[in-house]
N, C-alpha and C. Protein backbone atom coordinates (compact mmCIF):
# COMPACT_ATOMS: atom_id res chain seq x y z
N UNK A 1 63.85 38.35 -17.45
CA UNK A 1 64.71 39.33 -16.80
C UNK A 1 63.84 40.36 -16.09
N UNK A 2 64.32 40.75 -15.25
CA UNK A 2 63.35 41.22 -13.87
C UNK A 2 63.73 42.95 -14.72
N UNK A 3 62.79 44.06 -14.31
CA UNK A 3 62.67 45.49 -14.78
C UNK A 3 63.78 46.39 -13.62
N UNK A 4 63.59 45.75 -12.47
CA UNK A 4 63.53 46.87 -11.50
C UNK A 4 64.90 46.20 -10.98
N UNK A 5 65.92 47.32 -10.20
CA UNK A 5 66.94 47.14 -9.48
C UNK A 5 66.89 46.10 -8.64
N UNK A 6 66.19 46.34 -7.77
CA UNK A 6 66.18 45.22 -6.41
C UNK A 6 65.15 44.17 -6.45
N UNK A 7 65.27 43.16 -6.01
CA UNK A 7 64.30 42.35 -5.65
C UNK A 7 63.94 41.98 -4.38
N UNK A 8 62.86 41.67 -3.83
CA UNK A 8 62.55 41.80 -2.79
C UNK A 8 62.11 40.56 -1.86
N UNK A 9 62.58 39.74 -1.33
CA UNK A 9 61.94 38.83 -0.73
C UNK A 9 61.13 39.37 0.91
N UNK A 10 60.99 37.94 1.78
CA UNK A 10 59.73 38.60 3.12
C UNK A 10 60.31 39.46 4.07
N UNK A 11 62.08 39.34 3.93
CA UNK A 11 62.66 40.31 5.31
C UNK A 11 63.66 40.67 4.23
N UNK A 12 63.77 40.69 2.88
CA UNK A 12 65.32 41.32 2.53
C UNK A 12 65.19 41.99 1.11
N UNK A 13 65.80 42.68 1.17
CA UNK A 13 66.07 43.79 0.11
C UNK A 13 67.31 43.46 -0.95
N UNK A 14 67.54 43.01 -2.15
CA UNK A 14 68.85 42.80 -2.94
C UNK A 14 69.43 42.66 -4.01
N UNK A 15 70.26 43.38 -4.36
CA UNK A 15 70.25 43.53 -5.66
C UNK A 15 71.89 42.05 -6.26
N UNK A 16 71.82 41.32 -6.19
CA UNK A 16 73.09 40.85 -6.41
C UNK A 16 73.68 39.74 -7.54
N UNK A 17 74.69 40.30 -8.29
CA UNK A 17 74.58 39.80 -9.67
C UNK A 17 76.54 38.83 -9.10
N UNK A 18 76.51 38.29 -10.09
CA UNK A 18 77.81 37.39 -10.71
C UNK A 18 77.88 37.44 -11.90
N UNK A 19 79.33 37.24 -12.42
CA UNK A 19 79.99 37.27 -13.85
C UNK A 19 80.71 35.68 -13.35
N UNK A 20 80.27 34.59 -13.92
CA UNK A 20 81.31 33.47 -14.01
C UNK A 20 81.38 32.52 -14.99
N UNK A 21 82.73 32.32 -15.03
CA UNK A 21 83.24 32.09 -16.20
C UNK A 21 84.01 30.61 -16.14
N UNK A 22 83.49 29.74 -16.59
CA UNK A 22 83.96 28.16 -16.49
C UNK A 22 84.12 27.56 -17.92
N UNK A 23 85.37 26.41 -17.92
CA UNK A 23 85.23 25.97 -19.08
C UNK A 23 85.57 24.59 -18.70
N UNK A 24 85.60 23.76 -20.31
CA UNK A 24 85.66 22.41 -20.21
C UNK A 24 86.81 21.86 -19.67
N UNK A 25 87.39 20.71 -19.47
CA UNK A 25 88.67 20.00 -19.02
C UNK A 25 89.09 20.21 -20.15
N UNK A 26 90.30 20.67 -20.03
CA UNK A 26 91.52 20.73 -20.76
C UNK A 26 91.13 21.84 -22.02
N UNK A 27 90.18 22.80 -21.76
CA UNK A 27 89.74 23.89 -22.40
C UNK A 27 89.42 23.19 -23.81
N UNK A 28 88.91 21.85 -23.62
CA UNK A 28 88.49 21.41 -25.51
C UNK A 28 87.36 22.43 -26.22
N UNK A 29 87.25 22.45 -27.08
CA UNK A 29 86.36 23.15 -27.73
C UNK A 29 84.81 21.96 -27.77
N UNK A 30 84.31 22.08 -27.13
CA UNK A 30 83.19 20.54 -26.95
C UNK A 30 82.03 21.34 -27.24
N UNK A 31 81.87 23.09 -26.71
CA UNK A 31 80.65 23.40 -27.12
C UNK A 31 80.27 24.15 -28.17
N UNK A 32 79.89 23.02 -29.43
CA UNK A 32 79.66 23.41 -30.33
C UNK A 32 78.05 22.76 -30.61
N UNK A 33 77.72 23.37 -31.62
CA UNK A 33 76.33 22.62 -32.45
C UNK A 33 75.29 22.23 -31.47
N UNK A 34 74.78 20.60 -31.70
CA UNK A 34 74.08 20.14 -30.31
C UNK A 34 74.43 20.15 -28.97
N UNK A 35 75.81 19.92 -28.71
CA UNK A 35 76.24 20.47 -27.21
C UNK A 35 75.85 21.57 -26.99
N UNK A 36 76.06 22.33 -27.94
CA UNK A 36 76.15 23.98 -27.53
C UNK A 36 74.72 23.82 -26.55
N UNK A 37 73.27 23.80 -27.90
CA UNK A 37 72.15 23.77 -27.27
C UNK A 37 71.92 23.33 -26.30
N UNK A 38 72.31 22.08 -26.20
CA UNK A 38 71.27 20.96 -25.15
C UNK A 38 72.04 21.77 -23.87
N UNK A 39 73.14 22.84 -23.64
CA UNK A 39 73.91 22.61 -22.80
C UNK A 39 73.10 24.03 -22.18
N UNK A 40 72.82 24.70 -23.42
CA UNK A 40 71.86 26.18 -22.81
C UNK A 40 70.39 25.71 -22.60
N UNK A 41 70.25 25.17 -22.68
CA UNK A 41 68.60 24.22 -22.10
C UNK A 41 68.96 23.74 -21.02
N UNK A 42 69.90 22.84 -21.04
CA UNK A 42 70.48 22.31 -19.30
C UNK A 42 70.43 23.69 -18.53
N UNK A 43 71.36 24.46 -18.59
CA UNK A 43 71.54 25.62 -17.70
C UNK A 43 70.46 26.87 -17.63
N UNK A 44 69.65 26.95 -18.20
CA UNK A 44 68.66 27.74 -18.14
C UNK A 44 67.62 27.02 -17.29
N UNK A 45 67.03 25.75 -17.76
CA UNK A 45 66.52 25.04 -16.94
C UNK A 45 66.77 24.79 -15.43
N UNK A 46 67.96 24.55 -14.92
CA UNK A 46 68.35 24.42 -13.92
C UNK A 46 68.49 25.86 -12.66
N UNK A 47 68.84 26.93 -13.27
CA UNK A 47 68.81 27.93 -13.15
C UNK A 47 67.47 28.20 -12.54
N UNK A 48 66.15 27.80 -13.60
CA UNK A 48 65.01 28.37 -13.11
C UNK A 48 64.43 27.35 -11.83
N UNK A 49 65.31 26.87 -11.75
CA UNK A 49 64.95 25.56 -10.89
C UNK A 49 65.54 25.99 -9.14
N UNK A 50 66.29 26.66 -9.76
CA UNK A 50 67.33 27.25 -8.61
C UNK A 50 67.08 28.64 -8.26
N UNK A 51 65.78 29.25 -9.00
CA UNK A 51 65.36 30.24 -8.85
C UNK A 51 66.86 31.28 -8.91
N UNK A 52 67.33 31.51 -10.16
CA UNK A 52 68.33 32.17 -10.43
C UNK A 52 67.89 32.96 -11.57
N UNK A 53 68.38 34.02 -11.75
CA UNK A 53 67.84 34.84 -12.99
C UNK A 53 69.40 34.67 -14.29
N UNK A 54 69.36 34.24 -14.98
CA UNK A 54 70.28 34.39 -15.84
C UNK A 54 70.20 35.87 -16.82
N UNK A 55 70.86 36.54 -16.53
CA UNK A 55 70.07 38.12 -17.28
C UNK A 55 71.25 37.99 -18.51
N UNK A 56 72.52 37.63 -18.62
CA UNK A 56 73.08 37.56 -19.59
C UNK A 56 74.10 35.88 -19.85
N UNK A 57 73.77 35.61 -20.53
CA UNK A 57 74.66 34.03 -21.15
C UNK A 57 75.03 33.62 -22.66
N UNK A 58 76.76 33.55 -22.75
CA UNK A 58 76.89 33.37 -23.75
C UNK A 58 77.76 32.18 -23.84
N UNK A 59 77.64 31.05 -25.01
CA UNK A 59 78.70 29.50 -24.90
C UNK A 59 79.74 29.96 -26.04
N UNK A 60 81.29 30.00 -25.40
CA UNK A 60 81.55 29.74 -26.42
C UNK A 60 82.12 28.00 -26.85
N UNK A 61 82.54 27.98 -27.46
CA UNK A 61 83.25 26.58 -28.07
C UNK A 61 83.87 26.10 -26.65
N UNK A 62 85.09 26.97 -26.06
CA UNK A 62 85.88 25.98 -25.00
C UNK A 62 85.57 27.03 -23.40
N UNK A 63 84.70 27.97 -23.17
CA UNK A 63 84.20 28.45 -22.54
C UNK A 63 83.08 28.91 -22.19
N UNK A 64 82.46 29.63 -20.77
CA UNK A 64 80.75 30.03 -20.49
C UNK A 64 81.19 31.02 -20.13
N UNK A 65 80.43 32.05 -20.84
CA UNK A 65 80.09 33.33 -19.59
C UNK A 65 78.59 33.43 -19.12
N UNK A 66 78.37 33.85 -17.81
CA UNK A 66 77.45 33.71 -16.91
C UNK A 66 77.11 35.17 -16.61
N UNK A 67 76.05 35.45 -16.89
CA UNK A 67 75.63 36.98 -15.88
C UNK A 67 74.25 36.50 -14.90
N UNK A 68 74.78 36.32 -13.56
CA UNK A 68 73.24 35.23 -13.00
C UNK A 68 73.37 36.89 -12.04
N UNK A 69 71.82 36.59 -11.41
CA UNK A 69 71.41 37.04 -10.30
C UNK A 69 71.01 36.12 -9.24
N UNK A 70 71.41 36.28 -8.16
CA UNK A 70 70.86 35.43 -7.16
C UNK A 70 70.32 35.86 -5.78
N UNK A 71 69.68 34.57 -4.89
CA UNK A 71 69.16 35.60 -3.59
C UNK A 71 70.73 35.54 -3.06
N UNK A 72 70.39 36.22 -1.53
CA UNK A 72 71.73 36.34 -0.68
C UNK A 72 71.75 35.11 0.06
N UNK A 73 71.37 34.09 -0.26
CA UNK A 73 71.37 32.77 0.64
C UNK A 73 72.02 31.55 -0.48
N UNK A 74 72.58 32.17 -1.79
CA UNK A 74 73.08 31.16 -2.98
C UNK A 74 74.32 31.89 -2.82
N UNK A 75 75.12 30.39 -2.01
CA UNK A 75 76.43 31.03 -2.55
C UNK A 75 77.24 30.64 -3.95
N UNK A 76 78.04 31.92 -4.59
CA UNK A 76 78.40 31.42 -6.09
C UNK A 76 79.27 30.01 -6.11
N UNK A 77 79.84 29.68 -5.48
CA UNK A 77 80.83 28.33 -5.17
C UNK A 77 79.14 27.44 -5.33
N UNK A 78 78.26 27.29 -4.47
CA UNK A 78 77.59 26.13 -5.09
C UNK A 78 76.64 26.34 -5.84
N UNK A 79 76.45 27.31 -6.56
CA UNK A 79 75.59 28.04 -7.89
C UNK A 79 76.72 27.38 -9.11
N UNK A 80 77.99 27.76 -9.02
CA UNK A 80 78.75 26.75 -10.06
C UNK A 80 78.64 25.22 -9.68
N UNK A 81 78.83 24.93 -8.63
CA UNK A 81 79.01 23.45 -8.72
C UNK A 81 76.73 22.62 -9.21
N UNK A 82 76.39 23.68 -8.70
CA UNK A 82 74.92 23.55 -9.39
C UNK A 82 74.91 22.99 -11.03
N UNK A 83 75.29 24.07 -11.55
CA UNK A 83 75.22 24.49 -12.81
C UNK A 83 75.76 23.26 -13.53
N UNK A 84 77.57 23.49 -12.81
CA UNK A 84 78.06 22.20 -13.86
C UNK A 84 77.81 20.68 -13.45
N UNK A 85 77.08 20.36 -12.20
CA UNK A 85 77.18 18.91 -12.17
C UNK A 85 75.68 18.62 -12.93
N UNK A 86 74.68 19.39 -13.06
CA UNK A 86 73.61 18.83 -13.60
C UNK A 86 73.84 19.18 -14.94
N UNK A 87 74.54 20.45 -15.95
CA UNK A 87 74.69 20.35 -17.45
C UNK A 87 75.99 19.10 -17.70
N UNK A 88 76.79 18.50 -16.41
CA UNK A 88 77.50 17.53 -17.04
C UNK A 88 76.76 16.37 -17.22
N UNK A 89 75.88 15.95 -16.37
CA UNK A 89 74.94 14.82 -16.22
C UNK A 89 73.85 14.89 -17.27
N UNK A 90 73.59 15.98 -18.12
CA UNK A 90 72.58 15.95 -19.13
C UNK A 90 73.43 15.89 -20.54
N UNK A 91 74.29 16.55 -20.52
CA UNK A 91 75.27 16.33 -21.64
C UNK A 91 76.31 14.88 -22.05
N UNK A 92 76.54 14.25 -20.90
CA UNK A 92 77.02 13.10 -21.29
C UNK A 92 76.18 11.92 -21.36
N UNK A 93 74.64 12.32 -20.82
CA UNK A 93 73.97 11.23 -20.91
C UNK A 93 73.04 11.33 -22.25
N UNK A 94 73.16 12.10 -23.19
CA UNK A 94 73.16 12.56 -24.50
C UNK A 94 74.11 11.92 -25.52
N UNK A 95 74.89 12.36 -25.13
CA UNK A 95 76.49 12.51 -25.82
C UNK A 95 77.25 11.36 -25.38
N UNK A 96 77.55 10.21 -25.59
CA UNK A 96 78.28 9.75 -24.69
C UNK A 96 79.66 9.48 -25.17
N UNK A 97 79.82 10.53 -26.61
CA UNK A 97 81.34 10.58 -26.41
C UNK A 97 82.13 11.36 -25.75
N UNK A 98 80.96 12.17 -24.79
CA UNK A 98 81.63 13.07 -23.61
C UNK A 98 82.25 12.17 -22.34
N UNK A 99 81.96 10.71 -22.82
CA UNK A 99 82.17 10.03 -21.46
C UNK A 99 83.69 9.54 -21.45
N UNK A 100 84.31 10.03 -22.18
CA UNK A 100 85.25 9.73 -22.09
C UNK A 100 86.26 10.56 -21.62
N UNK A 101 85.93 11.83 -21.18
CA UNK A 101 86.87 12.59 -20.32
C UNK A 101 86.48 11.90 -18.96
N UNK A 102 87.87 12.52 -17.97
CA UNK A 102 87.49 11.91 -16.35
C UNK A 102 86.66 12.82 -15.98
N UNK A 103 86.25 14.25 -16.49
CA UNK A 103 85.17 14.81 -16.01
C UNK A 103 84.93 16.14 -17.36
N UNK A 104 83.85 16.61 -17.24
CA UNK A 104 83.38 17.57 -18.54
C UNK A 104 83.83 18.48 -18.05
N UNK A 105 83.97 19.28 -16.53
CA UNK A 105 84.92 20.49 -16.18
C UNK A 105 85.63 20.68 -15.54
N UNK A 106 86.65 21.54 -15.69
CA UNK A 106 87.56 21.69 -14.63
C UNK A 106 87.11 22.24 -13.43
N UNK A 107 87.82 22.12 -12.84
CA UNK A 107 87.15 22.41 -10.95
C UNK A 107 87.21 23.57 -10.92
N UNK A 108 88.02 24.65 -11.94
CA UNK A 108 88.40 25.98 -11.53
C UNK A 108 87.18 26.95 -12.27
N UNK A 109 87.12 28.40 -11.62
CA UNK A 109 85.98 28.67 -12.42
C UNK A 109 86.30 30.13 -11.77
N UNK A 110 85.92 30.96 -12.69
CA UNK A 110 86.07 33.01 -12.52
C UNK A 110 84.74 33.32 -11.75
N UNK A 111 84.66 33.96 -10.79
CA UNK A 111 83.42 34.83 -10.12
C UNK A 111 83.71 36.52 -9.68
N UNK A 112 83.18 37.15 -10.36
CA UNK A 112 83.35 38.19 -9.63
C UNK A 112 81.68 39.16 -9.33
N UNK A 113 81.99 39.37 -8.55
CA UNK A 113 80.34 40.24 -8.29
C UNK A 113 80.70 41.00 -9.04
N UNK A 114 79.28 41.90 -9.01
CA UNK A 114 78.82 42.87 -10.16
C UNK A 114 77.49 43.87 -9.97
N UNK A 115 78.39 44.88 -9.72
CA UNK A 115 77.21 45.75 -9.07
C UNK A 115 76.53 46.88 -10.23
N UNK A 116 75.84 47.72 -10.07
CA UNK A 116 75.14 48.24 -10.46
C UNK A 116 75.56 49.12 -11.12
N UNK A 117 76.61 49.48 -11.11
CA UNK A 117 77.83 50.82 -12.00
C UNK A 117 78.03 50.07 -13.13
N UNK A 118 78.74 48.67 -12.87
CA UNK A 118 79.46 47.78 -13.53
C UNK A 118 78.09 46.63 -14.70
N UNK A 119 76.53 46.66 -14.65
CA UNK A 119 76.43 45.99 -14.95
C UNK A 119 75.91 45.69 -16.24
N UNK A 120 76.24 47.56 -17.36
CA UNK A 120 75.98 47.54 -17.99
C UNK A 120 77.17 47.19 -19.02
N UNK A 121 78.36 47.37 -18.32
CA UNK A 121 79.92 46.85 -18.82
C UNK A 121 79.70 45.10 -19.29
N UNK A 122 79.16 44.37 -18.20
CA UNK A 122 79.41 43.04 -17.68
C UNK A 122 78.26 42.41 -19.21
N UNK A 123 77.30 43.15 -19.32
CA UNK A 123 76.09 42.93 -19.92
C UNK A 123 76.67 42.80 -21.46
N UNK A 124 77.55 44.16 -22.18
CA UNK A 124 78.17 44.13 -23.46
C UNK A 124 78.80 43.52 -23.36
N UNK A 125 79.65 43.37 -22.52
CA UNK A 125 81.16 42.10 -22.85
C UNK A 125 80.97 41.04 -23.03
N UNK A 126 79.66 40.28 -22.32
CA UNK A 126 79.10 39.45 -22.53
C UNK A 126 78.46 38.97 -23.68
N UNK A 127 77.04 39.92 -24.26
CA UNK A 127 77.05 39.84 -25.94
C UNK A 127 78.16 40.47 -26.90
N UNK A 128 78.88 40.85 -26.40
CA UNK A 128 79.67 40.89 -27.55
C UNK A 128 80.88 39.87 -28.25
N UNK A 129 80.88 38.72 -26.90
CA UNK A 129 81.60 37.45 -26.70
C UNK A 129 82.26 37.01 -28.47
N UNK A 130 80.55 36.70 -28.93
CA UNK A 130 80.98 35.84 -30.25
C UNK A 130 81.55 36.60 -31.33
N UNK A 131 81.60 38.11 -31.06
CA UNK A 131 81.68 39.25 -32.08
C UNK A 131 83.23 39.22 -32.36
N UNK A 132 83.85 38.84 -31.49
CA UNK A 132 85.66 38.97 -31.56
C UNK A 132 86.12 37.98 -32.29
């Protein structure tokens, strides 16, 4: 997790975060135990791959919350479709009693930006996920 507000690339200045929130088909409870893991290794991995900062992430059982940072050239529509087509492709090729859904997620998925007022809100709600 980066110290400083902004980050800086060769011509741009930016600070820009997402809150998104995706879950399985038919909201099953699938991430548990070894899913859970292998599924936060998938997405962390991929993430760093995608040069994305994940500053807050929590799994629950039939949902994700996401606190990513990204440059201004990742849009969140294919930062999710990122995320879930390569943790579905590592998880069912693990698991393959995941193969029996027609797909591990639903197409629908929560984004909302998240600015700098908001991102110490976005940050607790987030760890405090499993606390409720």
């Amino acid at each position: 997790m980066s110290t400083t507000r902004w980050t800086h690339s060769t011509n741009t200045v930016f600070n820009i975060g997402y809150h998104i929130i995706f879950c399985p088909k038919y909201r099953r409870a699938l991430l548990v135990g070894e899913v859970e893991e292998l599924f936060k290794k998938a997405i962390l991995q991929k993430a760093e791959e995608l040069k994305l900062e994940v500053v807050e992430f929590e799994v629950m059982p039939d949902h994700v919350h996401l606190f990513i940072k990204s440059k201004p050239t990742a849009a969140p529509h294919w930062i999710v479709q990122q995320l879930k087509g390569y943790s579905s492709y590592v998880l069912r090729k693990q698991f393959p009693r995941l193969m029996h859904l027609p797909c591990l997620w639903t197409r629908s998925y929560f984004c909302e930006s998240v600015g700098h007022i908001s991102e110490k809100t976005i940050r607790r709600y987030i760890a405090e996920q499993k606390l409720s």
